[in-house]
Protein backbone atom coordinates (compact mmCIF):
# COMPACT_ATOMS: atom_id res chain seq x y z
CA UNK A 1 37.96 21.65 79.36
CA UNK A 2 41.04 22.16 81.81
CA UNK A 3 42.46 24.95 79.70
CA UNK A 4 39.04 26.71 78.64
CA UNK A 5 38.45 26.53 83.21
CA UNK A 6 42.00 28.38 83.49
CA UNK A 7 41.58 30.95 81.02
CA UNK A 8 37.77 32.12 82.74
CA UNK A 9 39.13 34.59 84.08
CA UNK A 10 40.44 35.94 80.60
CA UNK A 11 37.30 35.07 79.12
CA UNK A 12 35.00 37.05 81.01
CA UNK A 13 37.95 40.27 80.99
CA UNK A 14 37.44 39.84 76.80
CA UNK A 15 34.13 39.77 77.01
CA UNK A 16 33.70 43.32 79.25
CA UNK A 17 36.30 44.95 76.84
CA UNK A 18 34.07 43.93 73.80
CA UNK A 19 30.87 44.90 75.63
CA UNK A 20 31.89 48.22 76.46
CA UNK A 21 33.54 49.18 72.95
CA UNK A 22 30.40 47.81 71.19
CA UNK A 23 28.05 49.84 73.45
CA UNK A 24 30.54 53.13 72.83
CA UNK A 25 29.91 52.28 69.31
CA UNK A 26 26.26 52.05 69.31
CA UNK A 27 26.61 55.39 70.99
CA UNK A 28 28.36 56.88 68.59
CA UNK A 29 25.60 55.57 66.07
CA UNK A 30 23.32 57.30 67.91
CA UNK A 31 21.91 54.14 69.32
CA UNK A 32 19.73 55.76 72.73
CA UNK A 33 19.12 52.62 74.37
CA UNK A 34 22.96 51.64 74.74
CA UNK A 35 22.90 51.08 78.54
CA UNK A 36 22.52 47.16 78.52
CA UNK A 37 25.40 46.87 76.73
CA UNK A 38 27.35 48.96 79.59
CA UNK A 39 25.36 46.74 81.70
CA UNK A 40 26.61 43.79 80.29
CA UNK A 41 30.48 45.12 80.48
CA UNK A 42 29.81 45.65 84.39
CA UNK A 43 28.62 42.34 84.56
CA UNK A 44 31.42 40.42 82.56
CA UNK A 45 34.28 42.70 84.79
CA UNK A 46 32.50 42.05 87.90
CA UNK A 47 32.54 37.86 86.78
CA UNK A 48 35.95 38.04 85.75
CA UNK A 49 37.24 39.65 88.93
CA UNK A 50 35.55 37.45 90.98
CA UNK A 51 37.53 34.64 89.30
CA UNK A 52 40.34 36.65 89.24
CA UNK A 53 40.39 36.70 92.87
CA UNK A 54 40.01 32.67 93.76
């Protein structure tokens, strides 16, 4: 649990990367309603930088 705590930061960076190339690729698809995945991305970067920061 100590090591998964430590990596968080990591985690939630993953997480925004893999977000934002899965809602590029439902754009290319021609997926219209892509924006929660963009969402999502803003939402995992904004996590992980806040436990960037501590």
């Amino acid at each position: 649990m100590r090591a998964f705590l430590a990596n968080l930061e990591a985690l939630f960076l993953a997480l925004a990367f893999g977000s934002l190339l899965f809602g590029l690729l439902a754009r290319l698809l021609g997926v219209r309603q892509a924006w929660p995945f963009f969402l999502l991305a803003a939402l995992f970067l904004a996590l992980g930088l806040f436990f960037g920061l501590k």
